[in-house]
Structure formats: structure tokens, C-alpha cells
N, C-alpha and C. Protein backbone atom coordinates (compact mmCIF):
# COMPACT_ATOMS: atom_id res chain seq x y z
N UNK A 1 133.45 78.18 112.70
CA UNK A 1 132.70 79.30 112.18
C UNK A 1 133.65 80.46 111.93
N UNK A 2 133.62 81.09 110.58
CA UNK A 2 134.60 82.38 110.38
C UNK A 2 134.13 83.59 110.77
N UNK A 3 134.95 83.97 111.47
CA UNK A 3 134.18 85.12 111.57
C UNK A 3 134.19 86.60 110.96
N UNK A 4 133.52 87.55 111.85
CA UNK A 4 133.11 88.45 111.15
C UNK A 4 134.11 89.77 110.80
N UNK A 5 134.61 90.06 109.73
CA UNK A 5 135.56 91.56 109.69
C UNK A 5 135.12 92.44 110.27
N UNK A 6 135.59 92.99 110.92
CA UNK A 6 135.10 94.33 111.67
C UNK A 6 135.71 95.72 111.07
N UNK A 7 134.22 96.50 110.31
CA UNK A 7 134.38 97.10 109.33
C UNK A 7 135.17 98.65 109.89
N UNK A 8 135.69 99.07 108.86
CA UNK A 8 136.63 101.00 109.01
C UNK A 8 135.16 101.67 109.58
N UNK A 9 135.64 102.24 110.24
CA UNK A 9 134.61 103.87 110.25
C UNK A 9 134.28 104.42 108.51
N UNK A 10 135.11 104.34 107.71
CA UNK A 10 134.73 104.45 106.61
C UNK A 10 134.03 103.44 105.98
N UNK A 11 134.25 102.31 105.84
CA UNK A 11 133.63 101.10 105.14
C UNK A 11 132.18 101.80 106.00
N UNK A 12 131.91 101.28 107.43
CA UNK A 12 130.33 101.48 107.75
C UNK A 12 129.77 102.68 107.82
N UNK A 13 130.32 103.51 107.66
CA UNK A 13 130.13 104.90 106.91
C UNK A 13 129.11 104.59 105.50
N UNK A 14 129.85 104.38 104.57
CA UNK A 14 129.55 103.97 103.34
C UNK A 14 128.33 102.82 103.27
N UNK A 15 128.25 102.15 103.82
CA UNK A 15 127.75 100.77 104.17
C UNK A 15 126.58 101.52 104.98
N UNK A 16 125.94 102.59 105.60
CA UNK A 16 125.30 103.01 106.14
C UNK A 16 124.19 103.86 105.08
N UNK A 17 125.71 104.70 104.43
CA UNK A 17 124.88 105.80 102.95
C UNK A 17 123.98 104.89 102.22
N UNK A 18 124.65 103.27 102.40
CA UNK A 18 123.81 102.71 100.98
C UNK A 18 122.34 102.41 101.54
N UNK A 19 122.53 102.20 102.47
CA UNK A 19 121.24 101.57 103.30
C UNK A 19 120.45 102.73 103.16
N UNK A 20 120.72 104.19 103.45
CA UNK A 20 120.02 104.99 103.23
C UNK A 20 119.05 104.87 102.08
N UNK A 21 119.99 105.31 101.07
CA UNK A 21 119.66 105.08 99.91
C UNK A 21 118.47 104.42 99.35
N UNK A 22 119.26 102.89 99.81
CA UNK A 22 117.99 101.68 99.56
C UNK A 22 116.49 102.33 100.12
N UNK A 23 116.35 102.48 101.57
CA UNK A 23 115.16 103.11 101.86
C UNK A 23 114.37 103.66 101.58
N UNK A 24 115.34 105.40 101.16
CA UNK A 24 114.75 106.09 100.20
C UNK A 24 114.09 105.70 99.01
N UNK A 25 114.62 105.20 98.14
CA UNK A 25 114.19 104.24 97.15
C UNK A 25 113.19 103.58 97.17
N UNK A 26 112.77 102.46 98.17
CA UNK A 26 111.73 101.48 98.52
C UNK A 26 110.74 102.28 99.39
N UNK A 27 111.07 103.41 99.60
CA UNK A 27 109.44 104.22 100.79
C UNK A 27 109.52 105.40 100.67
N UNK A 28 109.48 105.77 98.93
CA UNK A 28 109.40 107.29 98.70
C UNK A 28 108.75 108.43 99.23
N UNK A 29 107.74 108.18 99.46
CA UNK A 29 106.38 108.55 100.25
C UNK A 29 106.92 109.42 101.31
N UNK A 30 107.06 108.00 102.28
CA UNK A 30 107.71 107.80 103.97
C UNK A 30 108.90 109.24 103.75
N UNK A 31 109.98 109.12 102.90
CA UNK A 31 111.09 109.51 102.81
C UNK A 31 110.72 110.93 102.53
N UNK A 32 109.83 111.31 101.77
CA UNK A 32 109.65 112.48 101.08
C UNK A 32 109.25 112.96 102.25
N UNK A 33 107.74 112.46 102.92
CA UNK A 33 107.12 113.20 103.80
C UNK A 33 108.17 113.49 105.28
N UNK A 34 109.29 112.72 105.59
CA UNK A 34 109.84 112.84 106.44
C UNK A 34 110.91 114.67 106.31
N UNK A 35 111.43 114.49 104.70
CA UNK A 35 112.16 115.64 104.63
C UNK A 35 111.73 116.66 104.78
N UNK A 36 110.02 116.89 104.10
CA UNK A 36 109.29 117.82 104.78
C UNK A 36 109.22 118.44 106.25
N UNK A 37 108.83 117.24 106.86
CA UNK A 37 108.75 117.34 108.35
C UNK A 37 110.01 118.18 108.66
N UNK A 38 110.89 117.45 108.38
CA UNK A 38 112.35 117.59 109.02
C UNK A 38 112.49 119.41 108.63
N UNK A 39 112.17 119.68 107.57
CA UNK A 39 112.48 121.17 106.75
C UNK A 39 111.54 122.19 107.73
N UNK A 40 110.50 121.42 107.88
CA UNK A 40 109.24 122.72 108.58
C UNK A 40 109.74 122.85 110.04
N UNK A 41 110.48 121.64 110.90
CA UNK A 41 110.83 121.88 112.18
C UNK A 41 111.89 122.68 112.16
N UNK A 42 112.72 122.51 111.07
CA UNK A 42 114.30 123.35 111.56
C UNK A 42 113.58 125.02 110.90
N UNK A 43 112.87 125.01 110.02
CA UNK A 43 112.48 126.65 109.90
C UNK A 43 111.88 127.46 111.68
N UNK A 44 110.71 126.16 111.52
CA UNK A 44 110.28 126.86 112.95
C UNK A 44 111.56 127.09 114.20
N UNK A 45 111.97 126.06 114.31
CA UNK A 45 113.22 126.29 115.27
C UNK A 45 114.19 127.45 114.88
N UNK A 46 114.71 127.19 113.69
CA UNK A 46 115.91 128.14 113.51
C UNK A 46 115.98 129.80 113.23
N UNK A 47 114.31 129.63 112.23
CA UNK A 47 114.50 131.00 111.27
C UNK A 47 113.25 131.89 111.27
N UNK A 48 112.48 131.25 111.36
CA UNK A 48 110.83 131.82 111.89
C UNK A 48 110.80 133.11 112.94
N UNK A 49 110.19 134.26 112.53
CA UNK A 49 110.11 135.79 113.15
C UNK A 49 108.83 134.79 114.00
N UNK A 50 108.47 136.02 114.80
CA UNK A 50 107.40 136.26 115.41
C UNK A 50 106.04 136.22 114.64
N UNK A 51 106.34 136.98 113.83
CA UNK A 51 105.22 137.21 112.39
C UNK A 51 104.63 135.76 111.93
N UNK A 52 105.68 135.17 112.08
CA UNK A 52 105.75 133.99 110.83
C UNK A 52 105.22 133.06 112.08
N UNK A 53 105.50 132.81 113.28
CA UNK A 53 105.14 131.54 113.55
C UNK A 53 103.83 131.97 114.22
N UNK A 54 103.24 133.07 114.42
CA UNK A 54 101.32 133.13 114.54
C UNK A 54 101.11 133.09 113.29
N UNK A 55 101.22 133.16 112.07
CA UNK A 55 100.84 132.90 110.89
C UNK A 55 100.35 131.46 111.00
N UNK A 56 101.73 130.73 111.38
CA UNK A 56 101.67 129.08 111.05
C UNK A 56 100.82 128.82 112.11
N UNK A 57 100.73 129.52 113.57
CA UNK A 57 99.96 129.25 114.74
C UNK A 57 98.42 128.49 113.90
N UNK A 58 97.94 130.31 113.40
CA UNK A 58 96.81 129.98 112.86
C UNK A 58 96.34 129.09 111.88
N UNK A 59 97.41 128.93 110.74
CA UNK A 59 97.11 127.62 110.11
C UNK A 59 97.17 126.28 110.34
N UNK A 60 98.10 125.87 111.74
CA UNK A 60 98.15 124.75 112.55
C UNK A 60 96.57 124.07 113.17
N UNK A 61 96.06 125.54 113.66
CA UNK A 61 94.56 125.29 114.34
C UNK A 61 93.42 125.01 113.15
N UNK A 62 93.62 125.75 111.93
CA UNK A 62 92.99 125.12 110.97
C UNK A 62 93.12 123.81 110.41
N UNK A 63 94.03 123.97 110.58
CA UNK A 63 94.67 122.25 110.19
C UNK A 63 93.67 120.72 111.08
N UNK A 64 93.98 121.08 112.29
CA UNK A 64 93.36 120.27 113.12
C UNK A 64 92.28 120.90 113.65
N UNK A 65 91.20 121.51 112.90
CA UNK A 65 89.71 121.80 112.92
C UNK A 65 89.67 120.73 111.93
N UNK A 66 90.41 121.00 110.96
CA UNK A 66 89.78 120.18 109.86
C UNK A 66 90.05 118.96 109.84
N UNK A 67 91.10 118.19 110.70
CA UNK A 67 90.94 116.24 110.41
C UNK A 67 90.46 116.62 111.81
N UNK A 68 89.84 117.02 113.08
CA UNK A 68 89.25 116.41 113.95
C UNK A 68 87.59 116.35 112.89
N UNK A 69 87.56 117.04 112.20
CA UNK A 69 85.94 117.04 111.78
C UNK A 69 85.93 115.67 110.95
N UNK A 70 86.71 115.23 110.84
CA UNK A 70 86.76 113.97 109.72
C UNK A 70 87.06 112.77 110.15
């Protein structure tokens, strides 16, 4: 049995981007809604006043008034 090359930090680097890629590609949806996610946590974490996150407080609780009613 031959075996296996054991790839550069760069090769599976690269070899990692593509896989990304592919994903993105095949579960746009998934992918899209994830960057969202990902964008609204690092605002709240990083950049969000005081102002801003009882704003979102209150639209959070609206949020889930409205799919518990459903």
C-alpha cells in the first residue's frame, strides 16, 4: 500500500481555502446566514454603546414574542 504525502502547512492551507469554498458554494443559505450571525456577534461584542445594545435588547424580546406565538 503507498502511502500517504504529508502535505506543507501551505499545501493544507490551500487545500482547506478550497474546501471552504466548495461549501460556500453548495449551502449558500447555511453560509450566508452564518456570516450574518458571525457580523451581529462581533458588533455586539466589539462595538455596540450602551444605547445600541437596549435597542437590540428590545428588538431581541420582540423577536421571540413573535416565533414563541407561532
Amino acid at each position: 500500500m503507498a502511502r500517504s504525502k504529508k502535505l506543507t502547512t501551505e499545501e493544507a492551507y490551500k487545500r482547506q481555502l478550497a474546501r471552504n469554498a466548495e461549501y460556500n458554494r453548495t449551502h449558500k443559505k447555511e453560509a450566508y446566514r452564518n456570516q450574518k450571525k458571525s457580523r451581529a456577534k462581533s458588533f455586539i461584542n466589539k462595538d455596540a454603546t450602551a444605547e445600541e445594545l437596549k435597542e437590540l435588547r428590545v428588538l431581541i424580546d420582540e423577536r421571540l414574542e413573535e416565533i414563541s406565538e407561532n
